[in-house]
N, C-alpha and C. Protein backbone atom coordinates (compact mmCIF):
# COMPACT_ATOMS: atom_id res chain seq x y z
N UNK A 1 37.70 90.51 52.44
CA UNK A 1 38.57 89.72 51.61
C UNK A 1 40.00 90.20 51.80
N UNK A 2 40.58 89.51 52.87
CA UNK A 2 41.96 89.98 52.75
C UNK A 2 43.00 89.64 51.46
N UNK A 3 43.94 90.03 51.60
CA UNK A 3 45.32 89.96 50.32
C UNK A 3 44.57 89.99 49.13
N UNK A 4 43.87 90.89 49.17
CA UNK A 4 43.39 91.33 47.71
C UNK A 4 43.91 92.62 46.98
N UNK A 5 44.02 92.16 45.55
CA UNK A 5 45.18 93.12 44.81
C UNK A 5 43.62 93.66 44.12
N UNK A 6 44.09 95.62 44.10
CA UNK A 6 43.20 96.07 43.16
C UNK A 6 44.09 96.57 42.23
N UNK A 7 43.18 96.33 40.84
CA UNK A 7 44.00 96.95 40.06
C UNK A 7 43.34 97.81 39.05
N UNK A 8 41.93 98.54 39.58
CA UNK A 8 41.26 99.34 38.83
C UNK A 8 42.23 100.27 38.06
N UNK A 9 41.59 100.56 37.14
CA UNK A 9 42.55 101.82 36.29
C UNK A 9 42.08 102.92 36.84
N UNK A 10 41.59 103.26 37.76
CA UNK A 10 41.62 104.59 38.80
C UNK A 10 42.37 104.78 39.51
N UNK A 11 43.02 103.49 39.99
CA UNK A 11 44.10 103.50 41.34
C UNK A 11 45.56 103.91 40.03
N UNK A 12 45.96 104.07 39.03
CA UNK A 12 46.81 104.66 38.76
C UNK A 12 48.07 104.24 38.77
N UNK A 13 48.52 103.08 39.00
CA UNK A 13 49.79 102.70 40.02
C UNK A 13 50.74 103.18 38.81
N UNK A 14 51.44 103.69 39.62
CA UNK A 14 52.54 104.26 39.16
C UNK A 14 52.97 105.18 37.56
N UNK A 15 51.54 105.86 38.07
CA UNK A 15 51.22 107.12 36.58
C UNK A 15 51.71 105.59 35.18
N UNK A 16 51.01 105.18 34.71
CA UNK A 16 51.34 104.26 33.59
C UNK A 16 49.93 104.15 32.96
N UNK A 17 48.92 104.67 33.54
CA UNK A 17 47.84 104.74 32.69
C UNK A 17 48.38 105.08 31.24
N UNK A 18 47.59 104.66 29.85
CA UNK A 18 47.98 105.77 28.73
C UNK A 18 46.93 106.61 29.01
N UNK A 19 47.47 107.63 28.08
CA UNK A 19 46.39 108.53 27.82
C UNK A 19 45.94 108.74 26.62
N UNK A 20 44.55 109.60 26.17
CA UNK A 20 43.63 109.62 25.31
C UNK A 20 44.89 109.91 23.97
N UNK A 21 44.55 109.31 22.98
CA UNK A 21 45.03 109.61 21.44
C UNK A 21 46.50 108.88 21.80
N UNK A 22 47.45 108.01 22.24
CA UNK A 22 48.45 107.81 22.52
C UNK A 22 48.82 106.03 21.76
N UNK A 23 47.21 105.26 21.00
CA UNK A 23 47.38 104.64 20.51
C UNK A 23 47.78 103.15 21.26
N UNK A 24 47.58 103.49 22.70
CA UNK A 24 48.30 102.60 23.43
C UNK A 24 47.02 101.62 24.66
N UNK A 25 47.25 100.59 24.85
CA UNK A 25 46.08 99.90 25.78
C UNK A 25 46.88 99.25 27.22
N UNK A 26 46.02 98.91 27.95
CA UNK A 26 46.94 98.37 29.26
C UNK A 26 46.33 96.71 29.40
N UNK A 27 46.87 95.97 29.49
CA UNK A 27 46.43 94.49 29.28
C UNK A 27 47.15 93.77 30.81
N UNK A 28 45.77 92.82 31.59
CA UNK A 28 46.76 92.37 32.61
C UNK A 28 46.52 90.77 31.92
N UNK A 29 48.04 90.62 33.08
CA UNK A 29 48.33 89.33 32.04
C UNK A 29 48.60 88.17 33.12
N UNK A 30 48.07 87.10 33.12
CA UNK A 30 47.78 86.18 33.86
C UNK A 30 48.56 84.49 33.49
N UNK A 31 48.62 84.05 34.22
CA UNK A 31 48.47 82.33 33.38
C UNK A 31 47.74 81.27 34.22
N UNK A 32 47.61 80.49 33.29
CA UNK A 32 46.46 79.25 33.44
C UNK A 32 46.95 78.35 32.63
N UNK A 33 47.21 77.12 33.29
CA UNK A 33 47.37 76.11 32.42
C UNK A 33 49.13 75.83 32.11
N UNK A 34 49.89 77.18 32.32
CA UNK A 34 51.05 77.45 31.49
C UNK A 34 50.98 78.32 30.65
N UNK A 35 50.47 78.90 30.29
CA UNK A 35 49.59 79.36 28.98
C UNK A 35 49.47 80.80 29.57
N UNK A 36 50.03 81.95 28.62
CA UNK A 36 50.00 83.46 29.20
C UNK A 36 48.35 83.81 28.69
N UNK A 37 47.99 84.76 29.35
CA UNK A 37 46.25 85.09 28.79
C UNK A 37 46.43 86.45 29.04
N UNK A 38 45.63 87.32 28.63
CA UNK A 38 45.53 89.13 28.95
C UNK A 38 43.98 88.95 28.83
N UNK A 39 43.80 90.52 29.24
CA UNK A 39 42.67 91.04 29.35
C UNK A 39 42.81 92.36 29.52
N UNK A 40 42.02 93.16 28.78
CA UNK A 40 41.97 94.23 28.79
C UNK A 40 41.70 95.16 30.39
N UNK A 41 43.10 95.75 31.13
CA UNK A 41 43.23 96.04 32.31
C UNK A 41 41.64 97.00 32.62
N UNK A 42 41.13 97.50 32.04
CA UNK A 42 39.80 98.40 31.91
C UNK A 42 38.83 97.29 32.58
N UNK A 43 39.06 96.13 32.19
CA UNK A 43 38.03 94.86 32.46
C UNK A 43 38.26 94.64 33.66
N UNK A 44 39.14 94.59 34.70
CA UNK A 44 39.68 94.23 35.95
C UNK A 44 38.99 94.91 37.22
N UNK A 45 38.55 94.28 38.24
CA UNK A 45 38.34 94.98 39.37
C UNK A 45 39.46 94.65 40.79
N UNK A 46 39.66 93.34 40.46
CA UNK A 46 40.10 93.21 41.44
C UNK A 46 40.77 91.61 41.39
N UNK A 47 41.77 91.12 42.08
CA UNK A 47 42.67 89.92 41.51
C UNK A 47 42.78 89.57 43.56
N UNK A 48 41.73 88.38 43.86
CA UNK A 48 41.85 87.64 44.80
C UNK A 48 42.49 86.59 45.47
N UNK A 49 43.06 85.80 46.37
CA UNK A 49 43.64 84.59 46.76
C UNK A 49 42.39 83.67 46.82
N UNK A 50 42.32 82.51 45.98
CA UNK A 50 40.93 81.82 46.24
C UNK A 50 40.55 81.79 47.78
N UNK A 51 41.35 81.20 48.51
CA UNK A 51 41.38 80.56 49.70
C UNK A 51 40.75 81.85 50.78
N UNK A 52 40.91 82.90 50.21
CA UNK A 52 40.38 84.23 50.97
C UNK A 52 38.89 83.92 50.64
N UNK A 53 38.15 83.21 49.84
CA UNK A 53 36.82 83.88 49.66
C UNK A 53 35.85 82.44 49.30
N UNK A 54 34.80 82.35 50.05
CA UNK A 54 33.91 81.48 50.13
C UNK A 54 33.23 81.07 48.37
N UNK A 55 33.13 79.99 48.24
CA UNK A 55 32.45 79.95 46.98
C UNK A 55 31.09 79.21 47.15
N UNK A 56 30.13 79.74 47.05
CA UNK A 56 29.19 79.00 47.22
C UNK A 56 28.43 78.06 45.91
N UNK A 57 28.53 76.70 45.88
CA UNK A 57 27.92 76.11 44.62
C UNK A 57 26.90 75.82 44.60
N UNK A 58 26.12 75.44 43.76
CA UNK A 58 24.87 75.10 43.17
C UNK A 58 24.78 73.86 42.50
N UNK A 59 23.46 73.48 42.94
CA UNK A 59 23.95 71.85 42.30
C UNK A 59 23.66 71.55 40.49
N UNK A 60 23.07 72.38 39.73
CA UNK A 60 22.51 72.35 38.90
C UNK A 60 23.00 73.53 38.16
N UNK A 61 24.29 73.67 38.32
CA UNK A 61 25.11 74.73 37.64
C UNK A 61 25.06 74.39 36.41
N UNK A 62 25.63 75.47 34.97
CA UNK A 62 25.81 74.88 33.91
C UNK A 62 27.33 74.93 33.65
N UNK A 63 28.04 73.63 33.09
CA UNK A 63 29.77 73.45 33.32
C UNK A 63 30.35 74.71 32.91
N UNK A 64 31.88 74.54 34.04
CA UNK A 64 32.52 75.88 33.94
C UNK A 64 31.90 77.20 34.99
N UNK A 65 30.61 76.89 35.70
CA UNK A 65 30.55 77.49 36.50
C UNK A 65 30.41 76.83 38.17
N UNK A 66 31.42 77.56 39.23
CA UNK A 66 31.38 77.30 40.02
C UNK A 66 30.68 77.25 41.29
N UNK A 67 30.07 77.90 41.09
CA UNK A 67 28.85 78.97 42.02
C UNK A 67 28.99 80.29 41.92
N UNK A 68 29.05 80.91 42.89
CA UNK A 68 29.09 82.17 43.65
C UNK A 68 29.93 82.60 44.60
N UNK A 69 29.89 84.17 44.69
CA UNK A 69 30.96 84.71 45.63
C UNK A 69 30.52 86.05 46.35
N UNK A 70 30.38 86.32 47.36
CA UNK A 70 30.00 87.33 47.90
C UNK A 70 31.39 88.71 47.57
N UNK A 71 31.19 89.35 46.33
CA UNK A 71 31.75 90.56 46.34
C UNK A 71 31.36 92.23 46.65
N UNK A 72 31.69 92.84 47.63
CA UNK A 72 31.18 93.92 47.92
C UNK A 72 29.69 93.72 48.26
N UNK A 73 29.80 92.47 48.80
CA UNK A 73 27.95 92.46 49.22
C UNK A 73 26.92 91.61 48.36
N UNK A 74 27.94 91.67 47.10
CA UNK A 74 26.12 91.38 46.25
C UNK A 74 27.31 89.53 45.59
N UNK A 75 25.95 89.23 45.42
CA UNK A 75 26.60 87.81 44.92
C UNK A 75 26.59 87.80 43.14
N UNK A 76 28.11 87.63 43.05
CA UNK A 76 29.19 87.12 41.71
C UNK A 76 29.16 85.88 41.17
N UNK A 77 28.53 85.46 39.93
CA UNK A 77 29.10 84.41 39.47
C UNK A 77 30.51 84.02 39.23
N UNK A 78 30.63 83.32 39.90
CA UNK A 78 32.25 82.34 39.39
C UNK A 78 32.07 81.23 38.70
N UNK A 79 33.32 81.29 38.00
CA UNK A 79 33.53 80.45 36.36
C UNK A 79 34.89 80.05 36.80
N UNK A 80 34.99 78.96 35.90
CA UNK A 80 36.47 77.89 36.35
C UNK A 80 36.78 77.96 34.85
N UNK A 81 37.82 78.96 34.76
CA UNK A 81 38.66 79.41 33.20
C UNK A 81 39.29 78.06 32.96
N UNK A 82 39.47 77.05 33.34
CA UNK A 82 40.48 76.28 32.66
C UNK A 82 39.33 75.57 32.03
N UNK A 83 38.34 75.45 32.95
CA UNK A 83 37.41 73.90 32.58
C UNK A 83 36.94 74.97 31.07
N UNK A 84 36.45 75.93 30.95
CA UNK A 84 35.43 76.57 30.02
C UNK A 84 36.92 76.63 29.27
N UNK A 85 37.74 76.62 29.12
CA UNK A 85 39.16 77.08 27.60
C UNK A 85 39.50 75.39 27.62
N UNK A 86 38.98 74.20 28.14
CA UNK A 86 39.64 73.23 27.97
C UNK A 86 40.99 72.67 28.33
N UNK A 87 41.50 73.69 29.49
CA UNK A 87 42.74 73.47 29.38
C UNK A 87 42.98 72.76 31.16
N UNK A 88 43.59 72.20 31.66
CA UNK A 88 43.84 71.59 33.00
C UNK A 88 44.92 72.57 33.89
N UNK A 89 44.47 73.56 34.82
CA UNK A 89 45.26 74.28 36.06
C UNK A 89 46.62 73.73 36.02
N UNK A 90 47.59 74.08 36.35
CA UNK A 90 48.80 73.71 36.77
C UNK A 90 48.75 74.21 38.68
N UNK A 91 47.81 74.17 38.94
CA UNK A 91 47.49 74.03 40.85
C UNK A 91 47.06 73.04 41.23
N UNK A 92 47.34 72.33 41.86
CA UNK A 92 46.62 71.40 42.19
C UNK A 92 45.98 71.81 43.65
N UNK A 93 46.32 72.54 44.43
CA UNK A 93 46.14 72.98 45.13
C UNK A 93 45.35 74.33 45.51
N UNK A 94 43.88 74.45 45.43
CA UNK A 94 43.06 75.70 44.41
C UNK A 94 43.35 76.43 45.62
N UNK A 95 44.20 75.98 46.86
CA UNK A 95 44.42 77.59 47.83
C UNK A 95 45.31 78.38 47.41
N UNK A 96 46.41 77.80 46.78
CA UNK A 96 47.08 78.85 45.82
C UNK A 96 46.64 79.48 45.14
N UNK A 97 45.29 79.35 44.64
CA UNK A 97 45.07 79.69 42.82
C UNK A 97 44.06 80.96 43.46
N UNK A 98 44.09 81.95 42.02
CA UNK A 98 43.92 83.13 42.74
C UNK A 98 42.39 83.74 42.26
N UNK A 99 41.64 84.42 42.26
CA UNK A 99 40.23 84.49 41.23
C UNK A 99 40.44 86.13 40.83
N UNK A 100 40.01 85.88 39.47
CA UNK A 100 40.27 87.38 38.94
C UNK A 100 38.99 87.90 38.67
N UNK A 101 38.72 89.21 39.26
CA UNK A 101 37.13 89.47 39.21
C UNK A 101 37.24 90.73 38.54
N UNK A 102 36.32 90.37 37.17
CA UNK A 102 36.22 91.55 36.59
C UNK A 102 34.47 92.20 36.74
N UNK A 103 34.73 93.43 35.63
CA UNK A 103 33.29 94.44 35.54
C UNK A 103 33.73 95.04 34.41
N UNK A 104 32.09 94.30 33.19
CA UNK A 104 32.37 94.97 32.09
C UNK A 104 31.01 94.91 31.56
N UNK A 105 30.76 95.33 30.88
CA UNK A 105 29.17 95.22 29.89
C UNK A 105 28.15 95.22 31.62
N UNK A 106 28.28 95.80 32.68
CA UNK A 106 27.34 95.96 33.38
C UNK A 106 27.26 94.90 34.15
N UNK A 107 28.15 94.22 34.50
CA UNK A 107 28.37 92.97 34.75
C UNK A 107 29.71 92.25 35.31
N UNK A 108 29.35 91.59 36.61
CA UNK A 108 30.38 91.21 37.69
C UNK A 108 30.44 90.24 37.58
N UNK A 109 31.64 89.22 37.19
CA UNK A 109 32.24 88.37 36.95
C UNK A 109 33.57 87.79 37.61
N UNK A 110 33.50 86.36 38.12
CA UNK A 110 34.89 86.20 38.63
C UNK A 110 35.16 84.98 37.92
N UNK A 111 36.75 84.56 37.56
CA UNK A 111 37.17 83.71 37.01
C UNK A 111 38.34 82.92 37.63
N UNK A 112 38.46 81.91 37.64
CA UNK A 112 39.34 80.72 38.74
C UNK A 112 40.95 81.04 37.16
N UNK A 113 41.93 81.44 37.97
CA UNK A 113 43.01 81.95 37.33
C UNK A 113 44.52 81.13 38.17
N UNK A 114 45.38 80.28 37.56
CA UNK A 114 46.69 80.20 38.53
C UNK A 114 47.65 81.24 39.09
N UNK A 115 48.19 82.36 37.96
CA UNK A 115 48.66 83.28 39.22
C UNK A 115 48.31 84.38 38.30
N UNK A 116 49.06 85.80 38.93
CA UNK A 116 49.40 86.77 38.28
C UNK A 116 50.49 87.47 37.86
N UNK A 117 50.59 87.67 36.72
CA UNK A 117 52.16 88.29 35.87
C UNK A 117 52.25 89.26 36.28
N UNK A 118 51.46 90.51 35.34
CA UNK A 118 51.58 91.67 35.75
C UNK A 118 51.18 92.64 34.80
N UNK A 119 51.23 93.97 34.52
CA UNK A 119 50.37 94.82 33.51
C UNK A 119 51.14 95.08 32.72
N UNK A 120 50.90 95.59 31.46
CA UNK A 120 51.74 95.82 30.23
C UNK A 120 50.88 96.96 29.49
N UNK A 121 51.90 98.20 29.85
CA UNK A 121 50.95 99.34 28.78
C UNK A 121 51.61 98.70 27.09
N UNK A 122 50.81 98.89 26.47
CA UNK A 122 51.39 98.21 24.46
C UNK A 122 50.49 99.10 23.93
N UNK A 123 51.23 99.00 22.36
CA UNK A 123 51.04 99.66 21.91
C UNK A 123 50.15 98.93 20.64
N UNK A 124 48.78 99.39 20.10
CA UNK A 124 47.82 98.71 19.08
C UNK A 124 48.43 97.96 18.15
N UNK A 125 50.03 98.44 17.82
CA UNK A 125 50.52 97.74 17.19
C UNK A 125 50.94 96.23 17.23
N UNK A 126 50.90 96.10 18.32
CA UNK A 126 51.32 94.54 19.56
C UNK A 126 50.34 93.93 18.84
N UNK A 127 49.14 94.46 18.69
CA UNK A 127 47.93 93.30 18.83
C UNK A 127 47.89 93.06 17.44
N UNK A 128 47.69 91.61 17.37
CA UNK A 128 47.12 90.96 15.86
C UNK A 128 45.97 89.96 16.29
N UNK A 129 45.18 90.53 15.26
CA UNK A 129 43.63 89.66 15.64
C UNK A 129 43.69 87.79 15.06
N UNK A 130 43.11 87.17 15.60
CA UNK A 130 43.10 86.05 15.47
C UNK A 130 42.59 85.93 13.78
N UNK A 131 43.53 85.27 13.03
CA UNK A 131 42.65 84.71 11.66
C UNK A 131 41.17 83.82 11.66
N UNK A 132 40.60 83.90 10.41
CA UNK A 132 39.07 83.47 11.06
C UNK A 132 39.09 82.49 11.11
N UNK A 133 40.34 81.24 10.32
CA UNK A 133 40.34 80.13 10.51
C UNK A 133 40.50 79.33 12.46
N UNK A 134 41.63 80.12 13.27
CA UNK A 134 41.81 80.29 14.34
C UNK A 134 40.72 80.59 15.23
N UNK A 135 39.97 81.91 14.84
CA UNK A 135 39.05 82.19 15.87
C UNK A 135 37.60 80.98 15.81
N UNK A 136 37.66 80.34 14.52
CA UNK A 136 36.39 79.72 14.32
C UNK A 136 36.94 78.38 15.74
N UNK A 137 38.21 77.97 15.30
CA UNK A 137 38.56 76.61 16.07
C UNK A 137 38.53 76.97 17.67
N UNK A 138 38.78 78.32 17.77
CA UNK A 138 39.17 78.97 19.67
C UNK A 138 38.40 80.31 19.68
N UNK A 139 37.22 80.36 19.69
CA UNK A 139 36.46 82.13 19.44
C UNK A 139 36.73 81.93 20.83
N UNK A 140 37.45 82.04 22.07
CA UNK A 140 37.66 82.40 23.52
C UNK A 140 38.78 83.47 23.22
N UNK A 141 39.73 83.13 21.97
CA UNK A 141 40.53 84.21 21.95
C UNK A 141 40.54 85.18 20.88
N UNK A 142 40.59 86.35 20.80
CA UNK A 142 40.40 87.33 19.90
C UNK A 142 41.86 87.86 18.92
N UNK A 143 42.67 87.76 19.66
CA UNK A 143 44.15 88.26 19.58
C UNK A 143 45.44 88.37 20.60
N UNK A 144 46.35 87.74 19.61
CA UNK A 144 47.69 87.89 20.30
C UNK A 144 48.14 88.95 20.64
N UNK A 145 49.50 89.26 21.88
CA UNK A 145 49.75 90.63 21.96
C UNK A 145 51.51 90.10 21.96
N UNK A 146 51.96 90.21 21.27
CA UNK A 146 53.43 90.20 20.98
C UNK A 146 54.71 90.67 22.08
N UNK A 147 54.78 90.33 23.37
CA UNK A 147 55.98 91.01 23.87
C UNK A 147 57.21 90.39 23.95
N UNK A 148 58.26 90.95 24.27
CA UNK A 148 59.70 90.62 23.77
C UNK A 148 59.60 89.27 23.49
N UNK A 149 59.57 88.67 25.13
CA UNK A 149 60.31 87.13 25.21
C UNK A 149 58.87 86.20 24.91
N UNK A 150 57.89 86.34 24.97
CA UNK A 150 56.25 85.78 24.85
C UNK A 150 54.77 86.58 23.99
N UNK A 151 53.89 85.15 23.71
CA UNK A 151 52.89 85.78 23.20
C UNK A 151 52.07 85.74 24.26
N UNK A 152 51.08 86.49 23.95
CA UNK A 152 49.99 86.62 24.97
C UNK A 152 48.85 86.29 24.74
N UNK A 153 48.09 85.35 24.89
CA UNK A 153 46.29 85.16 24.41
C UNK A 153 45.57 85.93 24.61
N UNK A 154 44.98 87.03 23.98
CA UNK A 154 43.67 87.86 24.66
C UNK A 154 42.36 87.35 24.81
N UNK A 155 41.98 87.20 25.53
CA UNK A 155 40.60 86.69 25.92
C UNK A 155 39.24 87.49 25.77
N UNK A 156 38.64 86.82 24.48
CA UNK A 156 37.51 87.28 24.47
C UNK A 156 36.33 86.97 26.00
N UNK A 157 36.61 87.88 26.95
CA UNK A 157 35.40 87.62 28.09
C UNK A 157 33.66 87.82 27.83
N UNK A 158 33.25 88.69 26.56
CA UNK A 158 32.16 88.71 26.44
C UNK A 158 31.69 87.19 25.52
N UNK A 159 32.30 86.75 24.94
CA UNK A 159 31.99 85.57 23.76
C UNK A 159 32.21 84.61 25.17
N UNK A 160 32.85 84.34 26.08
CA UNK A 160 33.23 83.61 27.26
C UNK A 160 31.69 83.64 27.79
N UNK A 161 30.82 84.53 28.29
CA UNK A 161 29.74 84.34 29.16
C UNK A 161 28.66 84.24 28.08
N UNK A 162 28.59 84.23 26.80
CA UNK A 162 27.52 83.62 26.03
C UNK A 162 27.84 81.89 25.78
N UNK A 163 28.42 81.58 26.36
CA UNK A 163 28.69 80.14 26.53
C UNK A 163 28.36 79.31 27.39
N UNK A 164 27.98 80.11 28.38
CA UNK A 164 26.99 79.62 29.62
C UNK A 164 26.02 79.27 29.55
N UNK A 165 25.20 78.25 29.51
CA UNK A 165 24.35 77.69 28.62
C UNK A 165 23.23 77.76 30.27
């Protein structure tokens, strides 16, 4: 998979990890739609060029999923984030559009994403959880993260793959 960005929190880039007791989280932050989204940088493996990587579909998928992807060998479900949040790509062109492949709960996941922003160490204080009136109407998002000039959507990804029917 060429022009692939890693952005494990092992690779370190540029000492900005936090560290333990510091109150602080690292969120990468994406958009889709127009629309800023985060995710908890811990969740991230790796941020692809679609057009780099074969998707293989299935005809009897359940919506929002695309097929498959050969990562590191073993085959990845892929999911199309706009179709599953309701919202319509601003690509029209899916060789631009980039797939963000995460690993979390034991589990390899890739998601159809328009580009990438970039990481943001914040501080717990940033985050405000969605009211329950909000989360009942959008449970995809958990909480905003407040930075200067924008808000940020956090994306619930585990409530995301119990939706896969």
């Amino acid at each position: 998979m060429a022009s692939a960005t890693n952005v494990s929190p092992t690779s370190n880039q540029g000492g900005i990890l936090p560290e333990a007791g510091t109150n602080e989280v690292e969120i990468f932050e994406f958009n889709l739609g127009g629309h800023h989204y985060g995710v908890n940088v811990a969740k991230v493996s790796q941020i692809v060029q679609r057009d780099q990587i074969k998707i293989t579909r299935t005809d009897l998928s359940p919506p929002g999923v695309l097929g498959s992807i050969s990562y590191r060998n073993k085959p990845v479900m892929t999911l199309d984030l706009g179709l599953i949040l309701g919202i319509e790509s601003e690509i029209t062109d899916s060789s631009r559009g980039l797939m963000l492949v995460t690993q979390y709960n034991d589990q390899v996941i890739a998601f159809t994403i328009d580009g990438a922003e970039r990481i943001h160490r914040v501080s717990w204080k940033n985050f405000e959880p969605i009211n329950n009136t909000l989360s009942y109407e959008n449970p995809y998002i958990n909480g905003i993260i407040r930075l200067e000039d924008h808000l940020v959507l956090m994306l619930n990804l585990e409530y995301i793959l119990t939706t896969i029917k």
